[in-house]
N, C-alpha and C. Protein backbone atom coordinates (compact mmCIF):
# COMPACT_ATOMS: atom_id res chain seq x y z
N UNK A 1 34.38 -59.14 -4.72
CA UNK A 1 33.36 -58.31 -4.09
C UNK A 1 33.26 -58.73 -2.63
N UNK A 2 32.96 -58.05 -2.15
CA UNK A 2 32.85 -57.84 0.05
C UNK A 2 31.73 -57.83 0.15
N UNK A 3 31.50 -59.24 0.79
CA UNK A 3 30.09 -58.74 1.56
C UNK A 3 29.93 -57.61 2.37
N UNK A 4 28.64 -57.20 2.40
CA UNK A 4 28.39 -55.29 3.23
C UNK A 4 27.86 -56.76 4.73
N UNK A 5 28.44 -55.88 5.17
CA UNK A 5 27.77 -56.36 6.73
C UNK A 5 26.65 -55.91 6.70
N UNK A 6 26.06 -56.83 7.71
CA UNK A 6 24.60 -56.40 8.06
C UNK A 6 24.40 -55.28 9.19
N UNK A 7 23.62 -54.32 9.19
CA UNK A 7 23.48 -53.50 10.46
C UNK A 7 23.16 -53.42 11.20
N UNK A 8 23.54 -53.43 12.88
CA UNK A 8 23.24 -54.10 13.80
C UNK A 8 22.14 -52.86 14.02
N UNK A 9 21.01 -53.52 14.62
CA UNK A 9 19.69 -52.53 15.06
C UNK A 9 19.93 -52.69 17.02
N UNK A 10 20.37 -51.21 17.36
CA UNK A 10 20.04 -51.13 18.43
C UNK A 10 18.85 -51.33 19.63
N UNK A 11 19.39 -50.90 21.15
CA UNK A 11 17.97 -51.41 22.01
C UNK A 11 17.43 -49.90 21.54
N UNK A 12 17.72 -48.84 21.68
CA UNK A 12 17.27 -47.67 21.08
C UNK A 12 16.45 -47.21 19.77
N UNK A 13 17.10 -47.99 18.66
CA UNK A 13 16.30 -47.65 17.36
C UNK A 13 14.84 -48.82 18.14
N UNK A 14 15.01 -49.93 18.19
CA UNK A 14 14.29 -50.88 18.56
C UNK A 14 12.99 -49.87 19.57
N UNK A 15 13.21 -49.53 20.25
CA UNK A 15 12.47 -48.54 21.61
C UNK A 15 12.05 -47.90 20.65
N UNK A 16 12.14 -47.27 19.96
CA UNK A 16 11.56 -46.16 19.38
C UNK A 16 10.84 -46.40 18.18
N UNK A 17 11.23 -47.79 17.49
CA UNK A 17 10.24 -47.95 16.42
C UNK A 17 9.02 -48.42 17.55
N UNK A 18 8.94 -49.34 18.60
CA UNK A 18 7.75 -50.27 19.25
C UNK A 18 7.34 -49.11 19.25
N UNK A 19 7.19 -47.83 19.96
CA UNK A 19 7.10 -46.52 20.49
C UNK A 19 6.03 -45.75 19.66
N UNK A 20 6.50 -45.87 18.31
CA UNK A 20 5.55 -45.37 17.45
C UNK A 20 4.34 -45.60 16.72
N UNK A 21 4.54 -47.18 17.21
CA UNK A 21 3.45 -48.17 16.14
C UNK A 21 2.47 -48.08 17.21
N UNK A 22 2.82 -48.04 18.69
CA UNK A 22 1.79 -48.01 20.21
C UNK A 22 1.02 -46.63 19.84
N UNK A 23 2.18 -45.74 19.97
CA UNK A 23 1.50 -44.08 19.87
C UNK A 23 0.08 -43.82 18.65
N UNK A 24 -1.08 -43.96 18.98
CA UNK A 24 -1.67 -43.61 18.36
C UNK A 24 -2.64 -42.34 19.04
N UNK A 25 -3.16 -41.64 17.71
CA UNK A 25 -3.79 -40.22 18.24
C UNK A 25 -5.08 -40.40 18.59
N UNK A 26 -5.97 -41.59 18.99
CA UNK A 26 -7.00 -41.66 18.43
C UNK A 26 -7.32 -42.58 16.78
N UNK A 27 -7.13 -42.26 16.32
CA UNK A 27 -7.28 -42.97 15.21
C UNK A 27 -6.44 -43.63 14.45
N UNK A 28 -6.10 -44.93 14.25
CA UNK A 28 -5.13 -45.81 14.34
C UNK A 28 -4.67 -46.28 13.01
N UNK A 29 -5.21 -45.94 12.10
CA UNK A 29 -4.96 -45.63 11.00
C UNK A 29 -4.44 -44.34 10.64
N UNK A 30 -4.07 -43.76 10.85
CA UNK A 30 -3.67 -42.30 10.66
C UNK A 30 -2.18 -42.26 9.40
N UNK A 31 -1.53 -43.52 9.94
CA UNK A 31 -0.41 -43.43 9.25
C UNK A 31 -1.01 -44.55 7.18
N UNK A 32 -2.29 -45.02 7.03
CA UNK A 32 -2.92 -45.47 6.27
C UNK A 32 -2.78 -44.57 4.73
N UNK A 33 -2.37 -44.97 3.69
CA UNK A 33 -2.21 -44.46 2.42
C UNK A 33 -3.42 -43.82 2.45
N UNK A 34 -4.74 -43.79 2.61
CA UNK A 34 -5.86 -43.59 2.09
C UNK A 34 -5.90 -42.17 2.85
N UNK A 35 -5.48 -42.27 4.41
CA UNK A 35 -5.88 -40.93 5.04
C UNK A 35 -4.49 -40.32 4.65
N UNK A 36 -3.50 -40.75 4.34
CA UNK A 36 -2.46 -39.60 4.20
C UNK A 36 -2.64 -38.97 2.75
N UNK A 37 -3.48 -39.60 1.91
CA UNK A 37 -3.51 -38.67 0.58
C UNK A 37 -4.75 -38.12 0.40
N UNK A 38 -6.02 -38.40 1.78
CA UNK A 38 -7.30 -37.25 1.88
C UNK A 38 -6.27 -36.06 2.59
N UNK A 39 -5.55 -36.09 3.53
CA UNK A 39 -4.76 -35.11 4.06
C UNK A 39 -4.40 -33.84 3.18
N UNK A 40 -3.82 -34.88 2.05
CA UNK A 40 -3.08 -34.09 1.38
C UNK A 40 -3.49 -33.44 0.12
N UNK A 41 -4.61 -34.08 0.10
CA UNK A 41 -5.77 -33.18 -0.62
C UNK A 41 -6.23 -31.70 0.32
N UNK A 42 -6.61 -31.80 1.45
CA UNK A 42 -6.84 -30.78 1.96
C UNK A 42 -6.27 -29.60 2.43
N UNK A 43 -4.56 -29.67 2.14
CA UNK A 43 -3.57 -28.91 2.58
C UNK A 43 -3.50 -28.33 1.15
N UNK A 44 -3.63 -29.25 -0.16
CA UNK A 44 -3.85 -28.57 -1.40
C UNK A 44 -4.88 -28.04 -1.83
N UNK A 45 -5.98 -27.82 -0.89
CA UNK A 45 -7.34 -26.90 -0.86
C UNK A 45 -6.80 -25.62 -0.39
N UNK A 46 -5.52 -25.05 0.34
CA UNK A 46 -5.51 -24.21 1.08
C UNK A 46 -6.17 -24.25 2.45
N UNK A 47 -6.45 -25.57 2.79
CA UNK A 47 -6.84 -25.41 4.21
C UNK A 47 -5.44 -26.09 5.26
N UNK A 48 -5.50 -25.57 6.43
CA UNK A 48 -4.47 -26.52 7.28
C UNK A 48 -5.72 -26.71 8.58
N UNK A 49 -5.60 -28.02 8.68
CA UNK A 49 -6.26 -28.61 10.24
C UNK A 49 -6.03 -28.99 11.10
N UNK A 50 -6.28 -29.07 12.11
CA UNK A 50 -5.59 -29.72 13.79
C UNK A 50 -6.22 -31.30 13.13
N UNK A 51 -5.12 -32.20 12.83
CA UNK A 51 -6.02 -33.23 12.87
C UNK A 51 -6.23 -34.24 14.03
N UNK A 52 -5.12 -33.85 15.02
CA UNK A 52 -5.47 -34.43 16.21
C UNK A 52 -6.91 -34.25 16.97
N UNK A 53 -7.38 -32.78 16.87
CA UNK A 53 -8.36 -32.44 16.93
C UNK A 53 -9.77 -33.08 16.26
N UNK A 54 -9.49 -33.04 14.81
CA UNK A 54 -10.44 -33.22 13.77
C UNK A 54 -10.29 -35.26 14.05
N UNK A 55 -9.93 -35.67 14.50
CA UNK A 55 -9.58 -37.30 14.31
C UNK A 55 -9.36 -37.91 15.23
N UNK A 56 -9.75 -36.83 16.72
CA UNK A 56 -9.26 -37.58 17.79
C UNK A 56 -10.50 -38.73 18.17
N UNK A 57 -11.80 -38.56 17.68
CA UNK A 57 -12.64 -39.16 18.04
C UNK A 57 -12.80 -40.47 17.40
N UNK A 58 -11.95 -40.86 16.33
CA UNK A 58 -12.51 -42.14 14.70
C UNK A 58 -11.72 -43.34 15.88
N UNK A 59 -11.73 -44.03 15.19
CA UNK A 59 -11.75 -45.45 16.11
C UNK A 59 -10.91 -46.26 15.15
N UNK A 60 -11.45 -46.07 13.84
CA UNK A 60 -10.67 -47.18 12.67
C UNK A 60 -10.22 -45.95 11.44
N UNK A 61 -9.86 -46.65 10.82
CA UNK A 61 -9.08 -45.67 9.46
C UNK A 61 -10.59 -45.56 8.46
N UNK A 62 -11.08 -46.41 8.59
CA UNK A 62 -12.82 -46.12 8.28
C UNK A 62 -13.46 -44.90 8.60
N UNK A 63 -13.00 -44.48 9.66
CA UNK A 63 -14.18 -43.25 10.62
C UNK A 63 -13.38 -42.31 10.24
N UNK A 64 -11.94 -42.16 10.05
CA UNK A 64 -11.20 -41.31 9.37
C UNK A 64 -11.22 -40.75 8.28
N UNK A 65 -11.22 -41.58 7.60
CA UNK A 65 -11.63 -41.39 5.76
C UNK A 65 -13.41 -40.82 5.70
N UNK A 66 -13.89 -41.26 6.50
CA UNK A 66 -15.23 -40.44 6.39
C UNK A 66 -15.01 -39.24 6.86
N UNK A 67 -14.63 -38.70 8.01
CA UNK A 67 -14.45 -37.65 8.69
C UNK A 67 -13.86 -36.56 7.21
N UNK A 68 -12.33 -37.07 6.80
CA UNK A 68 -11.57 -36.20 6.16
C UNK A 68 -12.63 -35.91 5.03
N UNK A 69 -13.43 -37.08 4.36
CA UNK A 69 -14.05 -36.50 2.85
C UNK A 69 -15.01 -35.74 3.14
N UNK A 70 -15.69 -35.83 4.38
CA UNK A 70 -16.93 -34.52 4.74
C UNK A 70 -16.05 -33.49 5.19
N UNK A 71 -14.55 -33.76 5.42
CA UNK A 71 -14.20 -32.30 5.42
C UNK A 71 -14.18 -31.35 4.13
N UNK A 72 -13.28 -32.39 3.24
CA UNK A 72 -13.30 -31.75 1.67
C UNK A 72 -14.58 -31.53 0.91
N UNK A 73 -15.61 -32.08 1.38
CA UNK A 73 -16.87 -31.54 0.57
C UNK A 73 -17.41 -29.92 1.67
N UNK A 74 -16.64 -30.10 2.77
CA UNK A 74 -17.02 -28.47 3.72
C UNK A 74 -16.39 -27.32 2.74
N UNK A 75 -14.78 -28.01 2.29
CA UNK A 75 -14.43 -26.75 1.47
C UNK A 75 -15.02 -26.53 0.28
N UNK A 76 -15.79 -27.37 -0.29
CA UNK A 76 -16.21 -27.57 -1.68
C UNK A 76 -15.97 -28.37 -2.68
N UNK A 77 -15.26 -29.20 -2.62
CA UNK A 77 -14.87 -30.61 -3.09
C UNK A 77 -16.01 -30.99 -3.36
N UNK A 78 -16.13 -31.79 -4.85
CA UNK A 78 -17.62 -32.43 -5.61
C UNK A 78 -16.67 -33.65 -6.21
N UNK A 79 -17.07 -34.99 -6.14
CA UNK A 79 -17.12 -35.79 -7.08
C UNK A 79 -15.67 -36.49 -6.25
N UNK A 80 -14.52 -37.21 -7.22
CA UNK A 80 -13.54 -37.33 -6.50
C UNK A 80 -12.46 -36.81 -6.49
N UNK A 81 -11.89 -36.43 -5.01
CA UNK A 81 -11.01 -35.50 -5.33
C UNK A 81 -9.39 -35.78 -5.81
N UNK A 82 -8.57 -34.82 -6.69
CA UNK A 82 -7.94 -34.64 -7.34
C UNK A 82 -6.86 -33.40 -7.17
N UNK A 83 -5.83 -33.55 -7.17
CA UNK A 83 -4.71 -32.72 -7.13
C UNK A 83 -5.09 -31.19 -7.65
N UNK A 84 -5.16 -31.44 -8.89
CA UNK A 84 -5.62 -30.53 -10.21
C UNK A 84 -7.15 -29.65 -9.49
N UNK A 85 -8.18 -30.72 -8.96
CA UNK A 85 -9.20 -30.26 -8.02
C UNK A 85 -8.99 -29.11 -7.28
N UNK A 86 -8.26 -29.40 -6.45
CA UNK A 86 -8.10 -29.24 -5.18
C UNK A 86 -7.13 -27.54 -5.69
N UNK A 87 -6.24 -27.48 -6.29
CA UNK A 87 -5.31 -25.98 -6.58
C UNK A 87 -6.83 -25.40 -7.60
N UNK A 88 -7.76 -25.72 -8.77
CA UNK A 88 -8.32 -25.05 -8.70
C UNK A 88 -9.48 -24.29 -7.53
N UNK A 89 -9.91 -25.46 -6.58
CA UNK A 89 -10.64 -24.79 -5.82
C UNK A 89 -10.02 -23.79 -4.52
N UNK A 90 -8.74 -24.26 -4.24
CA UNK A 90 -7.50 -22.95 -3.29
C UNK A 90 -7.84 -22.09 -4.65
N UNK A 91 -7.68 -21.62 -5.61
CA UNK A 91 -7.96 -20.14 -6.30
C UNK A 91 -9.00 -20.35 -6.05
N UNK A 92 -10.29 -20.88 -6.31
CA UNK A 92 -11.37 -20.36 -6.14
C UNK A 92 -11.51 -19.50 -4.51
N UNK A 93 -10.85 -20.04 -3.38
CA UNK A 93 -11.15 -19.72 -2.32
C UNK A 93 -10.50 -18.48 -1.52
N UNK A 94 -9.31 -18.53 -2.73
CA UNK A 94 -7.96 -17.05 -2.31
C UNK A 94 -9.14 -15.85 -2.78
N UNK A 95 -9.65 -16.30 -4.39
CA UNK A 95 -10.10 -14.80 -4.80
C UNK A 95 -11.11 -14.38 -4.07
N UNK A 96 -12.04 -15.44 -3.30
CA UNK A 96 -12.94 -15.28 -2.56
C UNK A 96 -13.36 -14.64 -1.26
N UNK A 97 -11.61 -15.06 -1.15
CA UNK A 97 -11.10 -14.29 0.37
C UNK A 97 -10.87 -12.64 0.07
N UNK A 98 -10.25 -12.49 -1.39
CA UNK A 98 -9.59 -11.22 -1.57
C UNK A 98 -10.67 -10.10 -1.78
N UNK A 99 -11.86 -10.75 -2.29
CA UNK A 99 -12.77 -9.79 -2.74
C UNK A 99 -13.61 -9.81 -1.42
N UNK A 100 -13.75 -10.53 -0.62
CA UNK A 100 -14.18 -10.23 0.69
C UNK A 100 -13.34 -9.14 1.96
N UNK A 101 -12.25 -9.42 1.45
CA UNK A 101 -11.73 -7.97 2.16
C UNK A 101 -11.11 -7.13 1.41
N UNK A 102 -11.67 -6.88 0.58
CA UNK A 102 -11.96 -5.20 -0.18
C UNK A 102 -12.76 -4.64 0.67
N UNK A 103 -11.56 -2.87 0.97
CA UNK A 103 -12.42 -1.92 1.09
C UNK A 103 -13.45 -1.09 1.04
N UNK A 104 -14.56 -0.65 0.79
CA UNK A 104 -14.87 -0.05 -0.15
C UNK A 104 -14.31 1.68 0.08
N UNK A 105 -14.06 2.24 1.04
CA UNK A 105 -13.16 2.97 1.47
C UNK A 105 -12.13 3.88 0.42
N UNK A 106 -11.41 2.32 -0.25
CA UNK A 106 -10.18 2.49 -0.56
C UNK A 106 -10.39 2.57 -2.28
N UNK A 107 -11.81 2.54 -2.34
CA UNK A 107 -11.61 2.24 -4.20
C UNK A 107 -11.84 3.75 -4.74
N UNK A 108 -11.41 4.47 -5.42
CA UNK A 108 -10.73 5.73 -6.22
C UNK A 108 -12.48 5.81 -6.89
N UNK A 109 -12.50 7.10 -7.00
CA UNK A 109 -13.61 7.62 -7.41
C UNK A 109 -13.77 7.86 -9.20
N UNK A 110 -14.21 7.94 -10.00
CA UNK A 110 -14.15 8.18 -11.07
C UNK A 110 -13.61 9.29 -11.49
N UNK A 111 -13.69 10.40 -10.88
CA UNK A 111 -13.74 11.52 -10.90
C UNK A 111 -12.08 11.81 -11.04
N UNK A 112 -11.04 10.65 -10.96
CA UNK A 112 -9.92 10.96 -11.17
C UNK A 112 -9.19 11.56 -9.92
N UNK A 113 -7.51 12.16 -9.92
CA UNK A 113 -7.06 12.13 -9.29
C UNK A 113 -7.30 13.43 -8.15
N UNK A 114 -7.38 13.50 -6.80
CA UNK A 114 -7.56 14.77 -6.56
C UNK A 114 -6.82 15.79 -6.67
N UNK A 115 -7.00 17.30 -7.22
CA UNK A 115 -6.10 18.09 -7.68
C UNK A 115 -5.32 18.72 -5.99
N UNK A 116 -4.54 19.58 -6.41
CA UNK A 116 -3.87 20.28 -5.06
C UNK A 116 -4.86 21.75 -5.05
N UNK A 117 -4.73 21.74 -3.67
CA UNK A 117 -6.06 22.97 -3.43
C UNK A 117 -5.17 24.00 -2.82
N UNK A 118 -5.72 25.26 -3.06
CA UNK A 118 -5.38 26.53 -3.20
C UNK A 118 -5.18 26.95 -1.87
N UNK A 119 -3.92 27.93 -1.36
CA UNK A 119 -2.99 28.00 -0.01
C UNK A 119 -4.61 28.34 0.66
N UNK A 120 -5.51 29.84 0.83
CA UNK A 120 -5.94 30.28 1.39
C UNK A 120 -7.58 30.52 0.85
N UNK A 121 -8.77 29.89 0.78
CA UNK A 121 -9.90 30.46 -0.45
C UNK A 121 -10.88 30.96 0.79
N UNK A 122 -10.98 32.32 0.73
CA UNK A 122 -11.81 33.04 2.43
C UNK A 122 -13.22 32.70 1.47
N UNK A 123 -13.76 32.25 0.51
CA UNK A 123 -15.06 32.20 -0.18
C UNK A 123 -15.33 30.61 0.02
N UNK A 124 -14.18 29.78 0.16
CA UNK A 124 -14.48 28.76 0.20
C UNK A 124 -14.46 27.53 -0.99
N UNK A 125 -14.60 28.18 -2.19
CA UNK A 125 -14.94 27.48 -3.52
C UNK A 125 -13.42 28.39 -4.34
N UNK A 126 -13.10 27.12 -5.22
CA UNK A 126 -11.96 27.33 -6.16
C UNK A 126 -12.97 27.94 -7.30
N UNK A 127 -12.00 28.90 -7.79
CA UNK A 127 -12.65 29.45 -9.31
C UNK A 127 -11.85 28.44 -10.38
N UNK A 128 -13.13 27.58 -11.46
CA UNK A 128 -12.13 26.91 -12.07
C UNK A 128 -11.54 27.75 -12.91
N UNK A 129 -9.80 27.05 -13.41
CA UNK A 129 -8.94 27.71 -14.19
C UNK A 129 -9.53 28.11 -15.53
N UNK A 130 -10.58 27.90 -16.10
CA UNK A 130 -11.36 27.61 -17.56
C UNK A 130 -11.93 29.39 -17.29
N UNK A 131 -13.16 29.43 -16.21
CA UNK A 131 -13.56 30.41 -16.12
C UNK A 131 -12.61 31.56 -15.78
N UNK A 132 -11.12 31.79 -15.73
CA UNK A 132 -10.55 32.91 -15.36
C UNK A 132 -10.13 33.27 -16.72
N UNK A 133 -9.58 32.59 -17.76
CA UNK A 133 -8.97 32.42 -18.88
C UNK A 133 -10.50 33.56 -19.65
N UNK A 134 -11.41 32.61 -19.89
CA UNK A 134 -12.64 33.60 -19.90
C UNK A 134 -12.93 34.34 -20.15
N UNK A 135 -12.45 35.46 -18.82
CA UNK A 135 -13.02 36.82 -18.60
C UNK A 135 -11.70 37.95 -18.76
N UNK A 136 -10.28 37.08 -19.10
CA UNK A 136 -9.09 38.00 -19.39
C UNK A 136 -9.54 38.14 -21.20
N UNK A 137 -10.17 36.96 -21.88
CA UNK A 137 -10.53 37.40 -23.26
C UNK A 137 -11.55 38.07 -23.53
N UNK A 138 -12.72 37.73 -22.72
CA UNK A 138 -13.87 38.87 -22.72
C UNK A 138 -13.52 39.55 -21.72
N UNK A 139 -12.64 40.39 -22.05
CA UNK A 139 -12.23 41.47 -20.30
C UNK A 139 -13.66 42.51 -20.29
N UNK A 140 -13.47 43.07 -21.81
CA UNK A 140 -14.45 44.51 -21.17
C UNK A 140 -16.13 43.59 -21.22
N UNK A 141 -16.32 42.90 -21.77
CA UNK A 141 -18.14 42.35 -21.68
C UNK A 141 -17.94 41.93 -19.94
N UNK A 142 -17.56 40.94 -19.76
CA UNK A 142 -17.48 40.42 -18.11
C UNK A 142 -17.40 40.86 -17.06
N UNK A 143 -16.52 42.10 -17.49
CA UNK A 143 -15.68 42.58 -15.85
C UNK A 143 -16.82 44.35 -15.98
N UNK A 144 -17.20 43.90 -14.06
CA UNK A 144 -17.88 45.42 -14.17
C UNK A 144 -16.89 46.69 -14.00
N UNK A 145 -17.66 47.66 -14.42
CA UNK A 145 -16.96 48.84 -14.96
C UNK A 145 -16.53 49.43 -13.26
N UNK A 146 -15.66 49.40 -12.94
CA UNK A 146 -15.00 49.93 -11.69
C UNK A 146 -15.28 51.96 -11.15
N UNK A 147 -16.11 52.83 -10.40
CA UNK A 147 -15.73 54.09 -10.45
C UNK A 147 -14.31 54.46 -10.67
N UNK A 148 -14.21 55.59 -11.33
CA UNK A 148 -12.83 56.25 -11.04
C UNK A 148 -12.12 56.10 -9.38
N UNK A 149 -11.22 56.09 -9.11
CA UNK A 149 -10.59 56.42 -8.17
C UNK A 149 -10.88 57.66 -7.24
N UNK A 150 -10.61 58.00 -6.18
CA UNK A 150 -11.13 59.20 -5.98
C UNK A 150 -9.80 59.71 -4.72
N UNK A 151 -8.89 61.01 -5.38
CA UNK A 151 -8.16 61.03 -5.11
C UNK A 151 -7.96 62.52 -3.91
N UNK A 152 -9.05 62.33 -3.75
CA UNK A 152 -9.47 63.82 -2.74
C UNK A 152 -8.63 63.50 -1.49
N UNK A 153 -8.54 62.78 -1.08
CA UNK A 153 -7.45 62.53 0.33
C UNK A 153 -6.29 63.21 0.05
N UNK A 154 -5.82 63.26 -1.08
CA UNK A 154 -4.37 63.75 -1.68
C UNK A 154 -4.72 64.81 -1.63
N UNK A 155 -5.51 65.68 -1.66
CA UNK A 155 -4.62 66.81 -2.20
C UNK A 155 -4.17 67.99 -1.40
N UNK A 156 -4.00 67.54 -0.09
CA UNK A 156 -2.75 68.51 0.36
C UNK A 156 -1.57 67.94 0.55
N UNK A 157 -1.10 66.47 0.14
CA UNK A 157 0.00 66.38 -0.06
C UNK A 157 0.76 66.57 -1.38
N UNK A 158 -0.04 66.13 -2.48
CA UNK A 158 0.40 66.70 -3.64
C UNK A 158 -0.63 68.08 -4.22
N UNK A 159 0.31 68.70 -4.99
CA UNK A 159 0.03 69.95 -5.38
C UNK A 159 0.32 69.73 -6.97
N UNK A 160 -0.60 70.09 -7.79
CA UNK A 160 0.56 70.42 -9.22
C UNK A 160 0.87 71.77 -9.37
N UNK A 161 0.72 72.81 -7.93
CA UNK A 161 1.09 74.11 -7.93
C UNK A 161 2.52 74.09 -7.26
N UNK A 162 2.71 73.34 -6.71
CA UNK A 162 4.00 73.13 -6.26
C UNK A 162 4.95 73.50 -7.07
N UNK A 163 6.08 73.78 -6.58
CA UNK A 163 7.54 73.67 -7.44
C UNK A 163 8.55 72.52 -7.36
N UNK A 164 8.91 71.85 -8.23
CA UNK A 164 9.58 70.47 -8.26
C UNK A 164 11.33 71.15 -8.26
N UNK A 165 12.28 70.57 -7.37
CA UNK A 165 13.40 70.93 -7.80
C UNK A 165 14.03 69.75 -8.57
């Protein structure tokens, strides 16, 4: 068996780890087990936060962890929080969202679908199809009795004295 060489750590990797442990946002704990799994409770609430924003002010990983758990009790978080918590209360907060932007606009009337309306109605109002059916079976009770025709305009164009060829 070969020994594995050891790996030489550059001035570069070197620069850049000092680099990161200096870089703090404000709150110096940030990279702390305790605030990276309140974090990650709150991204599993369905919330996302500026936490540079939200954390620029804490001083210790103390002022942090307070900050983040009064955040999770803002979304509704009770007791301690929990993975399982946290996806039921994101549904609690999706359906909450969804039924808050409902239309009311858009919700369908009871009354069913609207039918297609008739090319031209100079009265304005459809006759329903029920009542026409109706008055073709009660024709003579329903329908008023019409005068004869009156065909006096005719009769100097037709004749029945005429001769037909």
């Amino acid at each position: 068996i070969k020994p594995v060489p050891e790996k030489r750590v550059t001035q570069s990797e070197k620069g850049s780890v000092s680099i990161r442990s200096q870089a703090g946002s404000g709150c110096r704990g940030e990279d702390h087990p305790a605030v990276r799994k309140l974090k990650r409770y709150i991204r599993a609430c369905g919330a996302h936060r500026n936490y540079k924003k939200l954390l620029g002010s804490c001083r210790s990983y103390k002022e942090c962890l307070s900050v983040l758990r009064a955040e999770l009790e803002a979304l509704g978080m009770k007791g301690n929080p929990s993975l399982e918590k946290c996806r039921a209360l994101k549904e609690q907060r999706e359906e909450a969202a969804e039924v808050a932007s409902l239309d009311i606009t858009n919700i369908i009337s009871s009354s069913g679908r609207p039918r297609r309306r008739t090319a031209w109605n100079p009265s304005g109002e459809a006759a329903p199809p029920g009542e026409l059916y109706c008055r073709t079976l009660d024709s003579e009770e329903e329908q008023p009795h019409l005068p004869p025709p009156d065909w006096s305009h005719l009769r100097g164009i037709i004749s029945s004295d005429g001769e037909s060829n």
